[in-house]
N, C-alpha and C. Protein backbone atom coordinates (compact mmCIF):
# COMPACT_ATOMS: atom_id res chain seq x y z
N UNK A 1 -13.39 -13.07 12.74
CA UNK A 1 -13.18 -11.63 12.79
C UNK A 1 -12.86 -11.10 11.38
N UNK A 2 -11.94 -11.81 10.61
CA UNK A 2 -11.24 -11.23 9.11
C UNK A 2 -12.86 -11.29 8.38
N UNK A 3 -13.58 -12.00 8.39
CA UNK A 3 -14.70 -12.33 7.60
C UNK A 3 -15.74 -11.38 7.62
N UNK A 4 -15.60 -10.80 9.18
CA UNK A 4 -16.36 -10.14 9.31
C UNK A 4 -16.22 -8.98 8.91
N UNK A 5 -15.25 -8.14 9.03
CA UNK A 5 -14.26 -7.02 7.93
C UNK A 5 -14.47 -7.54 6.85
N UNK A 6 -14.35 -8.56 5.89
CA UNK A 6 -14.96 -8.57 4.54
C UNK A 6 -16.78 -8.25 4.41
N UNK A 7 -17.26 -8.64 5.26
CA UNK A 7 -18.67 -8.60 5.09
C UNK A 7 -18.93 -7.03 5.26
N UNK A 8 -18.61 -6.68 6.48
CA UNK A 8 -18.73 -4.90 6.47
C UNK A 8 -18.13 -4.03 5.68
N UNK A 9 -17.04 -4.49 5.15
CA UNK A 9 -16.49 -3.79 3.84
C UNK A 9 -17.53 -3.29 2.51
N UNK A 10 -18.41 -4.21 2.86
CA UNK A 10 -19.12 -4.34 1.50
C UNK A 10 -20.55 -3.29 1.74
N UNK A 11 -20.48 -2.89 2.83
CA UNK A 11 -20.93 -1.95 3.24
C UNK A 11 -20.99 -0.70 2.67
N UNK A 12 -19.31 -0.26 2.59
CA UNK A 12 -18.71 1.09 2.52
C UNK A 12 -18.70 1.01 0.88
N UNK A 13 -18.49 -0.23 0.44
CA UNK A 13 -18.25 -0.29 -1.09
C UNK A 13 -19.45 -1.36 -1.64
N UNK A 14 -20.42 -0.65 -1.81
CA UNK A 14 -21.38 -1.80 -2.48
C UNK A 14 -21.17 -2.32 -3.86
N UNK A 15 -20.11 -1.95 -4.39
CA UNK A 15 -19.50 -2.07 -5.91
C UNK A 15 -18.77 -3.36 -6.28
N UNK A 16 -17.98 -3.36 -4.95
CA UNK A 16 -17.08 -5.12 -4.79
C UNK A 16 -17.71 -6.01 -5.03
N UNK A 17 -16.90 -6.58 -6.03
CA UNK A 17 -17.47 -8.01 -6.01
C UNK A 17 -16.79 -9.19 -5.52
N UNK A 18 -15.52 -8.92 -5.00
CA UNK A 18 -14.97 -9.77 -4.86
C UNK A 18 -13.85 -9.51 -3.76
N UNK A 19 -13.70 -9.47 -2.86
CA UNK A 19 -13.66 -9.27 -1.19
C UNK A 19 -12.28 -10.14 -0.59
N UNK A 20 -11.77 -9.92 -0.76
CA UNK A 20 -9.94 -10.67 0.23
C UNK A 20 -9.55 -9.74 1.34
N UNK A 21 -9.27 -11.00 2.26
CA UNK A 21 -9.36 -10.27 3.64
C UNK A 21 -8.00 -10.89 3.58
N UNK A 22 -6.79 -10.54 4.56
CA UNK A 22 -5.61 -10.75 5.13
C UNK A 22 -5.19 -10.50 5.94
N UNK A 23 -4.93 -11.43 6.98
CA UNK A 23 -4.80 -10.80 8.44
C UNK A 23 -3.72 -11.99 8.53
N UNK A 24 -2.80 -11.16 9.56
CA UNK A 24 -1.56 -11.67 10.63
C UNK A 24 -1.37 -10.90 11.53
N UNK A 25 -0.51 -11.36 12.56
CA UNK A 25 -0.21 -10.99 13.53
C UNK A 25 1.03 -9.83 13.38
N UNK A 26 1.44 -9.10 14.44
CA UNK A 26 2.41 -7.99 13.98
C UNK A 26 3.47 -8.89 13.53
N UNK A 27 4.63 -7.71 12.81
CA UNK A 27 5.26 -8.26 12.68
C UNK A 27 6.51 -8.75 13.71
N UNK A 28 6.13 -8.44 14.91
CA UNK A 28 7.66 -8.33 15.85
C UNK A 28 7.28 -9.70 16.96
N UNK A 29 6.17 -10.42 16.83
CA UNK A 29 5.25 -11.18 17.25
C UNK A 29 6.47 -11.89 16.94
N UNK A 30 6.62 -13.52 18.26
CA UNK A 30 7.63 -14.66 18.11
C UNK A 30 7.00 -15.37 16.84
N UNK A 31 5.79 -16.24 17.01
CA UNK A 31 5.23 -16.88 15.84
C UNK A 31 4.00 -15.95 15.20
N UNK A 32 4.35 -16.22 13.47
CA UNK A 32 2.99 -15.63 13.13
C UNK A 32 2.50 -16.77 12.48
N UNK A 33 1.25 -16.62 12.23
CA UNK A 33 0.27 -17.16 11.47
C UNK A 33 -0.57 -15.89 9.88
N UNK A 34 -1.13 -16.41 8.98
CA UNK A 34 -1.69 -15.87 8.09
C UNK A 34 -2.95 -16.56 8.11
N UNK A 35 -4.25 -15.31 7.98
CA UNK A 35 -5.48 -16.03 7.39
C UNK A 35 -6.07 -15.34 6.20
N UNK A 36 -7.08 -16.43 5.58
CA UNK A 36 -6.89 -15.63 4.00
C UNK A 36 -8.46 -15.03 4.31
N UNK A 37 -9.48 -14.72 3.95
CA UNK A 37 -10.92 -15.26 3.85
C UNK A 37 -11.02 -14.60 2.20
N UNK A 38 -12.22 -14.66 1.49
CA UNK A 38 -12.48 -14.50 0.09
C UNK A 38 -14.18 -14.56 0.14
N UNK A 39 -14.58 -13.47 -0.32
CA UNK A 39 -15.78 -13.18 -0.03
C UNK A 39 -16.64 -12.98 -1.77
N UNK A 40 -17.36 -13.86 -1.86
CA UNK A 40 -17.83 -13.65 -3.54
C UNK A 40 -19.28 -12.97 -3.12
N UNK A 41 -19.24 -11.33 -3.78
CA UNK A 41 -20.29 -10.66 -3.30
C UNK A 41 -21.20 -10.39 -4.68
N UNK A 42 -21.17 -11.33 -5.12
CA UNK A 42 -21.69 -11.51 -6.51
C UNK A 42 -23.14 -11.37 -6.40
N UNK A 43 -23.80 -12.20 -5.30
CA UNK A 43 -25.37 -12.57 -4.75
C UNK A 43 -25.58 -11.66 -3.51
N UNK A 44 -24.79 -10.37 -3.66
CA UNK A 44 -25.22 -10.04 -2.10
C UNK A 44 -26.37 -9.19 -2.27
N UNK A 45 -27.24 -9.28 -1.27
CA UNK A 45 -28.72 -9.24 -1.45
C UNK A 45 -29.22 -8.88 0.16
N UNK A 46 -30.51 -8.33 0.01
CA UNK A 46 -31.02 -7.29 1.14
C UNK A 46 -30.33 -8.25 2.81
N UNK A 47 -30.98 -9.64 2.57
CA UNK A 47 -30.54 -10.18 3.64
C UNK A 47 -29.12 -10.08 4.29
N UNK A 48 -28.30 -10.23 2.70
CA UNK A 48 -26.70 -10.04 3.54
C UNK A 48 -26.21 -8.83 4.40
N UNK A 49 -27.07 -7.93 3.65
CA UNK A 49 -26.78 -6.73 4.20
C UNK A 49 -27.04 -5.64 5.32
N UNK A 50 -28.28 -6.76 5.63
CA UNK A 50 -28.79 -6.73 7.55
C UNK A 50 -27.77 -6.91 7.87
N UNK A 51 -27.31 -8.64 7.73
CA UNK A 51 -26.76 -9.15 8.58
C UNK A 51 -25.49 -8.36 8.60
N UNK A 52 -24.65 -7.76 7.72
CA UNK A 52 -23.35 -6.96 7.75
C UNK A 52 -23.57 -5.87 8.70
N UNK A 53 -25.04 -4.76 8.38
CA UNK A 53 -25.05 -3.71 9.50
C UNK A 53 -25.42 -4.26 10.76
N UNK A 54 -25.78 -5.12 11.11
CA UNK A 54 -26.01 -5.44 12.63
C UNK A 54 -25.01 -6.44 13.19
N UNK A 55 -23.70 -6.98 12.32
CA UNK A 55 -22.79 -7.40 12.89
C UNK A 55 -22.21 -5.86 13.18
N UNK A 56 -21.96 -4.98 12.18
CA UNK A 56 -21.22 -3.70 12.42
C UNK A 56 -21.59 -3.28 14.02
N UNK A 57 -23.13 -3.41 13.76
CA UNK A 57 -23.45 -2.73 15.53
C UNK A 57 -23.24 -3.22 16.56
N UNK A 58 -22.90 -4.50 16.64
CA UNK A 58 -23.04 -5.69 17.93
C UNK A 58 -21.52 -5.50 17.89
N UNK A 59 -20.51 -4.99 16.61
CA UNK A 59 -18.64 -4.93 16.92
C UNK A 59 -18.18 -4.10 17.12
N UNK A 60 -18.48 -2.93 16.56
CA UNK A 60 -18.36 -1.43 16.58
C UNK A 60 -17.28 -1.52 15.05
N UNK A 61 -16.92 -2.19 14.90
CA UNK A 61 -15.76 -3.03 13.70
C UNK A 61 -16.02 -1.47 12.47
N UNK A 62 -15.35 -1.11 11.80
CA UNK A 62 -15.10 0.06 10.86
C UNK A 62 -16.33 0.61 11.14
N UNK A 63 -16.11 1.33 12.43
CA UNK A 63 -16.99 2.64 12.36
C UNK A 63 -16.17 4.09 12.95
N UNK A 64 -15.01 4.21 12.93
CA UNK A 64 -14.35 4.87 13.11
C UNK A 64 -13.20 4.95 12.15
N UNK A 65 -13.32 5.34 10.87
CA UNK A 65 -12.37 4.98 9.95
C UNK A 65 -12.03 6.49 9.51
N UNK A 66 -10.35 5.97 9.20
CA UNK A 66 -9.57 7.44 8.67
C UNK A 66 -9.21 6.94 7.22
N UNK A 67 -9.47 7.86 6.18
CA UNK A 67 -9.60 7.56 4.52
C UNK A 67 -8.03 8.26 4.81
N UNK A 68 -7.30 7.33 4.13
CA UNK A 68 -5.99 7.66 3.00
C UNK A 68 -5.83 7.74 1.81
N UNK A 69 -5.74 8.58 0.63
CA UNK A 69 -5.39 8.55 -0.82
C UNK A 69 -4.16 8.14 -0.59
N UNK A 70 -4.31 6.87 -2.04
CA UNK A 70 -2.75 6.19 -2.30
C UNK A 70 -2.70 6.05 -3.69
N UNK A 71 -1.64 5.92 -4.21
CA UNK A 71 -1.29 6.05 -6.05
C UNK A 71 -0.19 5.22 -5.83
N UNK A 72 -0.10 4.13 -6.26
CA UNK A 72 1.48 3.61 -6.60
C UNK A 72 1.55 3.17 -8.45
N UNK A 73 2.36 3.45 -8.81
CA UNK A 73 2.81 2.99 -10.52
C UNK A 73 2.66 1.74 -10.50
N UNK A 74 2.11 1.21 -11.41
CA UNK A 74 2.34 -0.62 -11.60
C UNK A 74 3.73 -0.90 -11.84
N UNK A 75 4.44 -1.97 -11.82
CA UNK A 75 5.87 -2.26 -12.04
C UNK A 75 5.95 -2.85 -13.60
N UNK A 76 6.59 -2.43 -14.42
CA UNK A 76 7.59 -1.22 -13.78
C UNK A 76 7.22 -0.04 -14.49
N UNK A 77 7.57 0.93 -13.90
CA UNK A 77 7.32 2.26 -14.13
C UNK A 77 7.76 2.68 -15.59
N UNK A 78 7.70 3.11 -16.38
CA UNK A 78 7.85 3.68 -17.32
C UNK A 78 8.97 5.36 -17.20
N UNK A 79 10.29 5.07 -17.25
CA UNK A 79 11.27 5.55 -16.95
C UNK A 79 11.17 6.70 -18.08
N UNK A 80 11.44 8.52 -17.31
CA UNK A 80 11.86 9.19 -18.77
C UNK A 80 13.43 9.50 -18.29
N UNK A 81 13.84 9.12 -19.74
CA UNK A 81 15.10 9.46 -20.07
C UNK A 81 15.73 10.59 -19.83
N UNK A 82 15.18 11.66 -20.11
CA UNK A 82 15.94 12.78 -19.58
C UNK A 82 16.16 12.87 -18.11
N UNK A 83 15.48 11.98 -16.99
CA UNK A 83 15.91 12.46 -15.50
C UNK A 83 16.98 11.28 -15.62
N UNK A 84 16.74 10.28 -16.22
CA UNK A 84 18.05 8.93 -16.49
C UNK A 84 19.56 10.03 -16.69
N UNK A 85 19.07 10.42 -17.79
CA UNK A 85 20.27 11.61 -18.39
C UNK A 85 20.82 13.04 -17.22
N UNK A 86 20.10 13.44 -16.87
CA UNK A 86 20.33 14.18 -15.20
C UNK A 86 21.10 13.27 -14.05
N UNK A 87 20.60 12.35 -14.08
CA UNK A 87 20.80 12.13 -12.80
C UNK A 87 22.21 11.29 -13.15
N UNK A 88 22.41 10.93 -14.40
CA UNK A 88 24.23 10.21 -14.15
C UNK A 88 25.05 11.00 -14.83
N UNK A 89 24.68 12.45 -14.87
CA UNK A 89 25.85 13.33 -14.83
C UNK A 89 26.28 14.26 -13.54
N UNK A 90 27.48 14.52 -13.75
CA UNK A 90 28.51 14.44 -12.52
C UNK A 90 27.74 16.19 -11.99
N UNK A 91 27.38 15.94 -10.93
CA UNK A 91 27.24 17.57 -10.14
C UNK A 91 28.47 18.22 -10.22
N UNK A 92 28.07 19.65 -9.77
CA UNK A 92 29.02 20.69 -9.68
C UNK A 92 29.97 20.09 -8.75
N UNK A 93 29.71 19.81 -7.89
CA UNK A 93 30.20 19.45 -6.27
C UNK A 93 31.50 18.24 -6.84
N UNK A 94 31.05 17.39 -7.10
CA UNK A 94 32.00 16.33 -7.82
C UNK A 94 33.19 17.04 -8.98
N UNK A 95 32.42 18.13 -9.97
CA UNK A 95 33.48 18.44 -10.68
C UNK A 95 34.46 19.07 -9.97
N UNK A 96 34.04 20.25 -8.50
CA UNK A 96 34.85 20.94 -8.41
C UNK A 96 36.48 20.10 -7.41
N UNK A 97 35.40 19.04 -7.05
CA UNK A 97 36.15 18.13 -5.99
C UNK A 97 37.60 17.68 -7.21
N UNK A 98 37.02 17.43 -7.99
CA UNK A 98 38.53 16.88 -9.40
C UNK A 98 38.93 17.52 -9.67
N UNK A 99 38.60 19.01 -9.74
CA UNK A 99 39.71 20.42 -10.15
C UNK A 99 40.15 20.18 -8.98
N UNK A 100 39.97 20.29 -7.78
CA UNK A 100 40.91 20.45 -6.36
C UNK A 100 41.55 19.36 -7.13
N UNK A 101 41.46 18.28 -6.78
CA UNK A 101 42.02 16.90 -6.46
C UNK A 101 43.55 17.25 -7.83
N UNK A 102 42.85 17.51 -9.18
CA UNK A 102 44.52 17.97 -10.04
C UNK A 102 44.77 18.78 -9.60
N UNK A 103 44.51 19.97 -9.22
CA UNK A 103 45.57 20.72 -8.51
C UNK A 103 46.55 20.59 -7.72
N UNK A 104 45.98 19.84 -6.27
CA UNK A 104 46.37 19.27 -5.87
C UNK A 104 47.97 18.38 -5.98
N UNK A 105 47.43 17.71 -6.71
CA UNK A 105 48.73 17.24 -7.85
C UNK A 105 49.46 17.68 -8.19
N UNK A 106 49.58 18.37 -8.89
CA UNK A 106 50.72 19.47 -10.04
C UNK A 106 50.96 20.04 -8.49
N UNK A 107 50.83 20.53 -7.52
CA UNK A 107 51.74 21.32 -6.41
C UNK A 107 52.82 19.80 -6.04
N UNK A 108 52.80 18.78 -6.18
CA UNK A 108 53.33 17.35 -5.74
C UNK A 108 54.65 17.82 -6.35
């Protein structure tokens, strides 16, 4: 099945060259297992690519797909200083809490 999701992948992306599939079971599952597959689409050629659309048709396998845009930063992020500098100075809320708090005091 994972293999076969690599092969139809290559479908949607004729650009890949190089194809990792990863599949397990949920995570709330008693035992899991991991499978890897690795698909070198280096030689893929008219024949492979029957065979990918007519596995697609005989599975129905990614033909109903919802596209997500995703962006994550590589690690590690490249920190600016000035929100460093914001963010470990004391809010209003905190200062006004320490004017109470001496006041407070001096009535003692």
């Amino acid at each position: 099945m994972l293999s076969a999701y690599c092969e139809i992948a290559k479908i949607y992306r004729p650009n890949l060259l190089d194809i990792i599939g990863i599949g397990t079971e949920p995570i709330d599952y008693d035992s899991r297992s991991e499978d890897l597959v690795y698909l070198d689409a280096r030689r893929w050629n008219r024949e492979h690519q029957d065979k990918a659309e007519e596995l697609q048709r005989k599975t129905g396998l990614l033909t109903n797909l919802t596209k997500i845009k995703f962006h994550d930063e590589e690690y590690p992020a490249q920190v600016d200083d000035t929100k460093v500098a914001r963010a470990s100075r004391p809010s209003n809320k905190n200062k006004r809490r320490a004017e109470m708090k001496e006041r407070r005091n001096k009535w003692k």
